[in-house]
Protein backbone atom coordinates (compact mmCIF):
# COMPACT_ATOMS: atom_id res chain seq x y z
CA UNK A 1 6.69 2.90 20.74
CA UNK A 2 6.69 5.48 23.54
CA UNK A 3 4.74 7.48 21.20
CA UNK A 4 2.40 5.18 20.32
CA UNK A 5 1.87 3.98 24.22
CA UNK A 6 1.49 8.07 25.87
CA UNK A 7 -1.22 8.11 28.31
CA UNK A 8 -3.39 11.29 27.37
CA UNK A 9 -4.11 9.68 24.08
CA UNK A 10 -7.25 7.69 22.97
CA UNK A 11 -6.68 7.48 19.42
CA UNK A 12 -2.83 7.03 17.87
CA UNK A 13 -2.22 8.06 13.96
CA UNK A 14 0.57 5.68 12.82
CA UNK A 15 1.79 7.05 10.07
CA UNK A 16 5.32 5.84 10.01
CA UNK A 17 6.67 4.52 6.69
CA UNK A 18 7.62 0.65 5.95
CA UNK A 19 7.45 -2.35 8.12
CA UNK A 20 8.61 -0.26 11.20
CA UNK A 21 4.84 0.79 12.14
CA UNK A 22 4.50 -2.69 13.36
CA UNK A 23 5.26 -2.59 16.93
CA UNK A 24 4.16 0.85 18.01
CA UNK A 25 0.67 -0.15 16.66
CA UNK A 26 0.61 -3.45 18.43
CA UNK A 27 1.31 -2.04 21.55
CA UNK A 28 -1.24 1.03 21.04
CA UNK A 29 -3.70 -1.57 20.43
CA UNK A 30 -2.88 -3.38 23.58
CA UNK A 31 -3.72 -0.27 25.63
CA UNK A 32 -7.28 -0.13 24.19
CA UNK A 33 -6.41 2.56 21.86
CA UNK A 34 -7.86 3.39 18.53
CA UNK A 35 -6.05 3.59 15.57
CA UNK A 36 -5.79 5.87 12.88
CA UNK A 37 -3.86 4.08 10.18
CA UNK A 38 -1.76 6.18 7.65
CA UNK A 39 0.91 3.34 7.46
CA UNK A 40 0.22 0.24 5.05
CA UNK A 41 2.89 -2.13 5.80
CA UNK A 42 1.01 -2.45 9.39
CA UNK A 43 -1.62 -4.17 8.13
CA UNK A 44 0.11 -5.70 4.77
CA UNK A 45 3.07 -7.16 7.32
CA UNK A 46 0.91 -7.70 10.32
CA UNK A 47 -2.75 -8.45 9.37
CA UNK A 48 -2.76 -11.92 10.51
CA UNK A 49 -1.63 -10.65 13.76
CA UNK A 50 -2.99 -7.27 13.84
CA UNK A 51 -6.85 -8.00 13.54
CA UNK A 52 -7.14 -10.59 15.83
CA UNK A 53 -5.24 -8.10 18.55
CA UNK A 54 -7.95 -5.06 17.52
CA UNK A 55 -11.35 -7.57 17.58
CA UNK A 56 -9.46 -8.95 21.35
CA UNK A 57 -9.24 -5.11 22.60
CA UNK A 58 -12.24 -3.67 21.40
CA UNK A 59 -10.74 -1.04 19.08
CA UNK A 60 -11.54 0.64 16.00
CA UNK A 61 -8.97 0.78 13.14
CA UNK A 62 -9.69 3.44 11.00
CA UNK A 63 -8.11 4.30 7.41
CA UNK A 64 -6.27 7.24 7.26
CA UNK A 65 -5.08 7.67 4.08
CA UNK A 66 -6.69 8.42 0.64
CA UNK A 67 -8.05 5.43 -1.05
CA UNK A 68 -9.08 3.34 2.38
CA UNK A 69 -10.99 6.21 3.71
CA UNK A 70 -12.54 6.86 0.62
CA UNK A 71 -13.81 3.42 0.94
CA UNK A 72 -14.94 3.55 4.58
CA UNK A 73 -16.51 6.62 3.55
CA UNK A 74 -18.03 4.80 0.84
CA UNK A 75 -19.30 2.44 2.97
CA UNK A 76 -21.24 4.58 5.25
CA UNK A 77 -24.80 3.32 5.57
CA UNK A 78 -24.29 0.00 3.20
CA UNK A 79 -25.73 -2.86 4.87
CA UNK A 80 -24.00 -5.58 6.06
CA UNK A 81 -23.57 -7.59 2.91
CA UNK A 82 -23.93 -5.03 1.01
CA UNK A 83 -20.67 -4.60 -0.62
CA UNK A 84 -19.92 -6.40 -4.08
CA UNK A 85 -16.81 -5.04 -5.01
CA UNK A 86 -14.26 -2.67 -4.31
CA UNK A 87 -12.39 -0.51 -6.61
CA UNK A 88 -9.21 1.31 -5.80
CA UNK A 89 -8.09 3.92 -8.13
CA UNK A 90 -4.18 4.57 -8.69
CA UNK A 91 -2.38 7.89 -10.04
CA UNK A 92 -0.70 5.04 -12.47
CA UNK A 93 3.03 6.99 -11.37
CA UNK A 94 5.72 8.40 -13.08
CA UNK A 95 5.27 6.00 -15.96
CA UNK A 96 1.79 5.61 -16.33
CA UNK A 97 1.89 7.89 -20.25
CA UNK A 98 4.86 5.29 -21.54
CA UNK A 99 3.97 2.25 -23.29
CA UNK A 100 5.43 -1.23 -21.41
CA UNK A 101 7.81 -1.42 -24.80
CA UNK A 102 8.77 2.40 -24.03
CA UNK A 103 9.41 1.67 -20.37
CA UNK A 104 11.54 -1.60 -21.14
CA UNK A 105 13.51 0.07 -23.96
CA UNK A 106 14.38 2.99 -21.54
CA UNK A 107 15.11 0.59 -18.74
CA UNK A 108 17.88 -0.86 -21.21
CA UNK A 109 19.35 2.17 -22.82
CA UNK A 110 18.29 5.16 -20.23
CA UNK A 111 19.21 3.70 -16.74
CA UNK A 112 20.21 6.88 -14.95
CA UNK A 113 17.12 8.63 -16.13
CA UNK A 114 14.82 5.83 -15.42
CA UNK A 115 16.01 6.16 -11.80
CA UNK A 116 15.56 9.58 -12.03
CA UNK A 117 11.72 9.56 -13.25
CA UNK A 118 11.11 6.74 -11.42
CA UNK A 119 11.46 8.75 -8.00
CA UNK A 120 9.53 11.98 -9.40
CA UNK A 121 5.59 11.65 -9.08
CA UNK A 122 3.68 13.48 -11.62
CA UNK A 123 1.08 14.92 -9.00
CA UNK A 124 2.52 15.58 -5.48
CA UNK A 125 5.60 15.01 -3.53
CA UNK A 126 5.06 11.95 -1.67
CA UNK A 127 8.65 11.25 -0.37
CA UNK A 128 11.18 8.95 -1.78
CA UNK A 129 9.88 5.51 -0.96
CA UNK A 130 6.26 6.03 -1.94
CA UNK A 131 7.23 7.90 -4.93
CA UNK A 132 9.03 4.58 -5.95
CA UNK A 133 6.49 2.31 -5.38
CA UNK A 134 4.00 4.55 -7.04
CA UNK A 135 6.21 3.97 -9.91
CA UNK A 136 6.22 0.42 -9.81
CA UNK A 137 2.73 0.29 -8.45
CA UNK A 138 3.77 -1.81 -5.66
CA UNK A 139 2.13 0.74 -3.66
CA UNK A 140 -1.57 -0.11 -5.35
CA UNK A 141 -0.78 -4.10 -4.85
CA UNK A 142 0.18 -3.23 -1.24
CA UNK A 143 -3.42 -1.26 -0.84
CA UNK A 144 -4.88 -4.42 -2.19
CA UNK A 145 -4.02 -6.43 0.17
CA UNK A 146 -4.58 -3.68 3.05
CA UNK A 147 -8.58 -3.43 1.88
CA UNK A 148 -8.99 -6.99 2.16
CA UNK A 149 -7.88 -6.82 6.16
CA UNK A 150 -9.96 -3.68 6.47
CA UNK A 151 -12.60 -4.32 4.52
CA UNK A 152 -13.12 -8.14 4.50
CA UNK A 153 -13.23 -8.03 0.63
CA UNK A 154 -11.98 -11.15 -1.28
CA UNK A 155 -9.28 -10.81 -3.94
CA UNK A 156 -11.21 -11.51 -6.81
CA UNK A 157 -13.29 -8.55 -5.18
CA UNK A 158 -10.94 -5.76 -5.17
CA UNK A 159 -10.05 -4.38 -8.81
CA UNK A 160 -7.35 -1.48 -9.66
CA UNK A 161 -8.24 1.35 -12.08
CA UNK A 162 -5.44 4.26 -13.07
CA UNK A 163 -7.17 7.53 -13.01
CA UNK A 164 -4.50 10.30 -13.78
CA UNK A 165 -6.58 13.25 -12.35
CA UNK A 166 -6.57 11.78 -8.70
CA UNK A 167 -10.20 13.29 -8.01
CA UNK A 168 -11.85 9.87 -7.50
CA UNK A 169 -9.61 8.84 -4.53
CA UNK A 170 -11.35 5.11 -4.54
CA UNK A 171 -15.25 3.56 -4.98
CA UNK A 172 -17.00 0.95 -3.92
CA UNK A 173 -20.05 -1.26 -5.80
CA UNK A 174 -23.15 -2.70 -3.92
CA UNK A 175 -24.85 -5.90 -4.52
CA UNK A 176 -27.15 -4.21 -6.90
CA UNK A 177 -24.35 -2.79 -9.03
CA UNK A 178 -24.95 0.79 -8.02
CA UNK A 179 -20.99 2.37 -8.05
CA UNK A 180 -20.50 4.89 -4.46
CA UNK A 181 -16.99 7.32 -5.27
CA UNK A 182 -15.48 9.55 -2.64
CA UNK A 183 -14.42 12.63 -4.32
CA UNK A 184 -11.88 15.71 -4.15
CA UNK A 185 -8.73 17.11 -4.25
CA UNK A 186 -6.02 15.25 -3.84
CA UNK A 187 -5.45 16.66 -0.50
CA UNK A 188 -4.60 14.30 2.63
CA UNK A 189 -5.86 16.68 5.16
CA UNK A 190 -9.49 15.52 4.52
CA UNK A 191 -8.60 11.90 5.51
CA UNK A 192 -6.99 12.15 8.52
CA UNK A 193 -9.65 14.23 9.83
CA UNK A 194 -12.49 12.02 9.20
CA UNK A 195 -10.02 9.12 10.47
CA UNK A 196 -10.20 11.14 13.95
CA UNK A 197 -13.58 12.53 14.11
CA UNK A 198 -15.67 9.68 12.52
CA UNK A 199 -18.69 9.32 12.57
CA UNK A 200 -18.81 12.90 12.87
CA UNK A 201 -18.20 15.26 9.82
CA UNK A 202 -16.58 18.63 10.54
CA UNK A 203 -16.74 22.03 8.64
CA UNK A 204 -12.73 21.94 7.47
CA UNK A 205 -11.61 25.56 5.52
CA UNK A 206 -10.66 23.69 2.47
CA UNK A 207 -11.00 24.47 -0.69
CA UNK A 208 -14.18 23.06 -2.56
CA UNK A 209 -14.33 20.75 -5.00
CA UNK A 210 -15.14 22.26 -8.68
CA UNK A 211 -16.30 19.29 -11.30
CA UNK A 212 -16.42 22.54 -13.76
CA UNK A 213 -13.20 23.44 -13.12
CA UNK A 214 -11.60 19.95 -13.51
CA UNK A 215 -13.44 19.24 -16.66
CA UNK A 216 -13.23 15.41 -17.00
CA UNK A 217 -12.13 12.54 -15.24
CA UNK A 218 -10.44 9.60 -17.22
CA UNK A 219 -9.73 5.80 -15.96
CA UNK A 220 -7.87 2.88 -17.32
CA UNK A 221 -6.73 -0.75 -16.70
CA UNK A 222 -3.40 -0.91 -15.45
CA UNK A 223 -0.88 -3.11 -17.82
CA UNK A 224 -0.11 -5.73 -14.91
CA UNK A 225 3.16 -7.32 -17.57
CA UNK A 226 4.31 -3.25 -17.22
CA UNK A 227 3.43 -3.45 -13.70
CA UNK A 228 4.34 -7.11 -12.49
CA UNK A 229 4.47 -5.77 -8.88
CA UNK A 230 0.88 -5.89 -9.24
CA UNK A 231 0.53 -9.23 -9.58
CA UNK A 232 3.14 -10.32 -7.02
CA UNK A 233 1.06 -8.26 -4.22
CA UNK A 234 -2.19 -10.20 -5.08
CA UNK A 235 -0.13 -13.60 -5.40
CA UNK A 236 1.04 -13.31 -1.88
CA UNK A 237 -2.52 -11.70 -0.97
CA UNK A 238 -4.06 -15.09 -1.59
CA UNK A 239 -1.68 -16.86 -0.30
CA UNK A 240 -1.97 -14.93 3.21
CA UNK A 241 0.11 -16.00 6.40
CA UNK A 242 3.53 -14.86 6.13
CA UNK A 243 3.65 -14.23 2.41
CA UNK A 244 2.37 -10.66 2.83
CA UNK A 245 5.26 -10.40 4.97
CA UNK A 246 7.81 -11.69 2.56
CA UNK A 247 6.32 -9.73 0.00
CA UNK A 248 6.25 -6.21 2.02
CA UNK A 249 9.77 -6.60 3.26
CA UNK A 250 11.67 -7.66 0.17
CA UNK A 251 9.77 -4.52 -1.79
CA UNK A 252 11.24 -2.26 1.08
CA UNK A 253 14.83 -3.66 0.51
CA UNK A 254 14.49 -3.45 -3.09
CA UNK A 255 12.95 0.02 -3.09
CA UNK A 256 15.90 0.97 -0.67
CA UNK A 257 18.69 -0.15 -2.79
CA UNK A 258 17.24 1.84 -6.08
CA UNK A 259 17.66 4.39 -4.49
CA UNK A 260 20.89 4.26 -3.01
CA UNK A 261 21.99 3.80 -6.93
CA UNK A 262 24.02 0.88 -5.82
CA UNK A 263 23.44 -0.68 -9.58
CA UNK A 264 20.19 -2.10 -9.20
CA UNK A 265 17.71 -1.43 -12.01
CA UNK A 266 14.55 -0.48 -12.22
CA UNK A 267 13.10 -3.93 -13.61
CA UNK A 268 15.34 -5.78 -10.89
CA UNK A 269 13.03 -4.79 -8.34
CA UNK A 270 9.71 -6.96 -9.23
CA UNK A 271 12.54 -10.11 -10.11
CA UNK A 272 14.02 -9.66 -6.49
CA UNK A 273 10.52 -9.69 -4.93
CA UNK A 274 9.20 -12.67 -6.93
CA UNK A 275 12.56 -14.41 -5.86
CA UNK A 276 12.28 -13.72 -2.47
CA UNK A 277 8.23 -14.80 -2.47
CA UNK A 278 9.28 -18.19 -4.52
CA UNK A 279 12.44 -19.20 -1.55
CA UNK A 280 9.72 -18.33 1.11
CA UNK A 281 7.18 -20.90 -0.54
CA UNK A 282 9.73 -23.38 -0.83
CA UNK A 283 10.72 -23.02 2.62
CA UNK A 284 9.63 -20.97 5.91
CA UNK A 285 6.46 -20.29 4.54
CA UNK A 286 3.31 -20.83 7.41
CA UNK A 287 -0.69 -20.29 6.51
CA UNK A 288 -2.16 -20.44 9.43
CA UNK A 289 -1.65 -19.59 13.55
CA UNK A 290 1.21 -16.45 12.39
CA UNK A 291 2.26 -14.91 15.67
CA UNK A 292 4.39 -11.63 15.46
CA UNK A 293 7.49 -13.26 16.04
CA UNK A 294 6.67 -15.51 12.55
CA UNK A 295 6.37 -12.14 10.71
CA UNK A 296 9.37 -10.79 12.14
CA UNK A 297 11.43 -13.37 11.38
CA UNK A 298 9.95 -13.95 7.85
CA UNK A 299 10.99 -9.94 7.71
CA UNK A 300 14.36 -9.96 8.37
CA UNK A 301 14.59 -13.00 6.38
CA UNK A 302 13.40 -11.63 2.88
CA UNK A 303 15.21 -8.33 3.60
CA UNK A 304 18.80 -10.51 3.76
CA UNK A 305 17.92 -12.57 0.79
CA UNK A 306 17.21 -9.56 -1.20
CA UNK A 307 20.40 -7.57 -0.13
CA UNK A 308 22.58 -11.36 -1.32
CA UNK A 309 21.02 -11.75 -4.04
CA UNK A 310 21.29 -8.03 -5.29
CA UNK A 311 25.13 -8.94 -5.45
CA UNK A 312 24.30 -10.55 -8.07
CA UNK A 313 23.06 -8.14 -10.37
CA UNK A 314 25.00 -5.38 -9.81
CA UNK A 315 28.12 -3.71 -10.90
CA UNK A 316 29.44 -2.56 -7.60
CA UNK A 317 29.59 -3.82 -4.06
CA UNK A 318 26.21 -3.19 -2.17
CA UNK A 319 26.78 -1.45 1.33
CA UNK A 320 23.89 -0.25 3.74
């Protein structure tokens, strides 16, 4: 928070991972500053909160990593209106060349080297905890529900594609079904900067893009029974209120205890998040008029029932 509050700064890039961007961006907000947003969870947590605070203050919120800004990028001179859908585009992880029988079998015979894989990306070093929901593609379903707070775009509105090349870093379609892509390399430099210096566009030293060079680009549609996470991100999505919340935190905890190898499994992770979305329906959940203190507590809450009920399904006791 002290960070996020210094006084020489008019623009703060939160860029913290996980829920914990929450606060710091809340109270940068408050001080009329604008916002540069690297970390997800913010707005997947926080957006009922969140967007009211930056229309009250008068600041911009600006995407700061790879597939928003390549939307707002996108968007640049589209009318109001304008936009029809919008199409994020996913590395697919370090699964995406298995089949969903492949991935299941090797969940049930393979479990140390499914944990292993499952925390290697295929492209880039992203750290641990994206790396793992890049696997899953919880990451993708948590991006989905990010570019409808940004973006204003409805659900049905938003579509995932896997494109294993990571050039196309997102696109956008207008009204009159003309497709706009942001392209390059997969290189989160470019992003931040135009996060800082929009509307402006400034000569950067990087290395240019060469279509030649890369040869093709391929897409797909992601498998959503090999990737149920998907699902469960837009479930809560439409839901809105705290269910974002609920969704975010118990993915955290999940993602957490993977990788602490306390027994959990790889498939155990979209069950635990499902579980903890279906007890929040049934009780706690609120729709409308969220204050922080609702998301907070709906936080803390799916993080607990997640760490209980992993006691369940593992081998040895769970300590964090």
């Amino acid at each position: 928070v002290e960070a996020a509050t210094v006084s020489s700064a008019d623009t703060v890039v939160t860029g913290i991972v996980g829920a914990a961007g929450l606060l710091p961006t809340i109270e940068a907000i408050k001080l009329g500053k604008d916002i540069a947003l690297a970390n997800k969870e913010t707005l997947i947590s926080g957006g009922p909160v969140i967007n009211p605070l930056v229309e009250k203050h008068g600041v911009n919120m600006l995407p700061a990593d790879s597939e928003h800004s390549a939307i707002f990028q996108c968007l640049q001179g589209v009318p109001e209106g304008g936009l029809r859908r919008v199409i994020l585009t996913a590395s697919g992880g370090a699964f995406r060349d298995m089949t969903k029988e492949e991935l299941f079998r090797m969940c049930e015979e393979e479990k140390e080297a499914v944990q292993k894989k499952a925390t290697t990306h295929p492209n880039w070093d992203m750290g641990a905890k994206i790396t793992l929901d890049s696997a899953t593609m919880m990451n993708k379903g948590l991006e989905v529900i990010e570019a409808h707070y940004l973006f204003g775009a409805s659900y049905d509105d938003i579509d995932i594609v896997i494109h294993p090349q990571s050039i196309v870093h997102s696109m956008i379609e207008t009204q009159d079904t003309s497709c706009i892509a942001q392209l390059g390399w997969a290189d989160m430099r470019l992003p931040i900067v135009y996060s800082v210096s929009w509307p402006h566009r400034l000569k950067m030293p990087y290395k240019p893009l060469d279509l030649a060079q890369i040869g093709s680009l391929t897409f797909q549609k992601p498998d959503t029974e090999k990737y149920p996470c998907i699902s469960l991100a837009y479930e809560a999505g439409r839901m809105g209120g705290t269910m974002t919340a609920v969704l975010n935190a118990a993915n955290e905890a999940a993602n957490e205890m993977f990788r602490e190898d306390v027994g959990l499994g790889f498939l155990d992770i979209p069950t635990l998040i499902e579980g903890a979305m279906e007890g929040h329906r049934e009780n706690g959940f609120k729709k409308e008029d969220v204050t922080l203190e609702d998301i907070l507590s709906c936080d803390a809450w799916a993080r607990e029932y997640v760490k209980e009920k992993t006691k369940n399904v593992v081998k040895k006791p769970v300590v964090l």
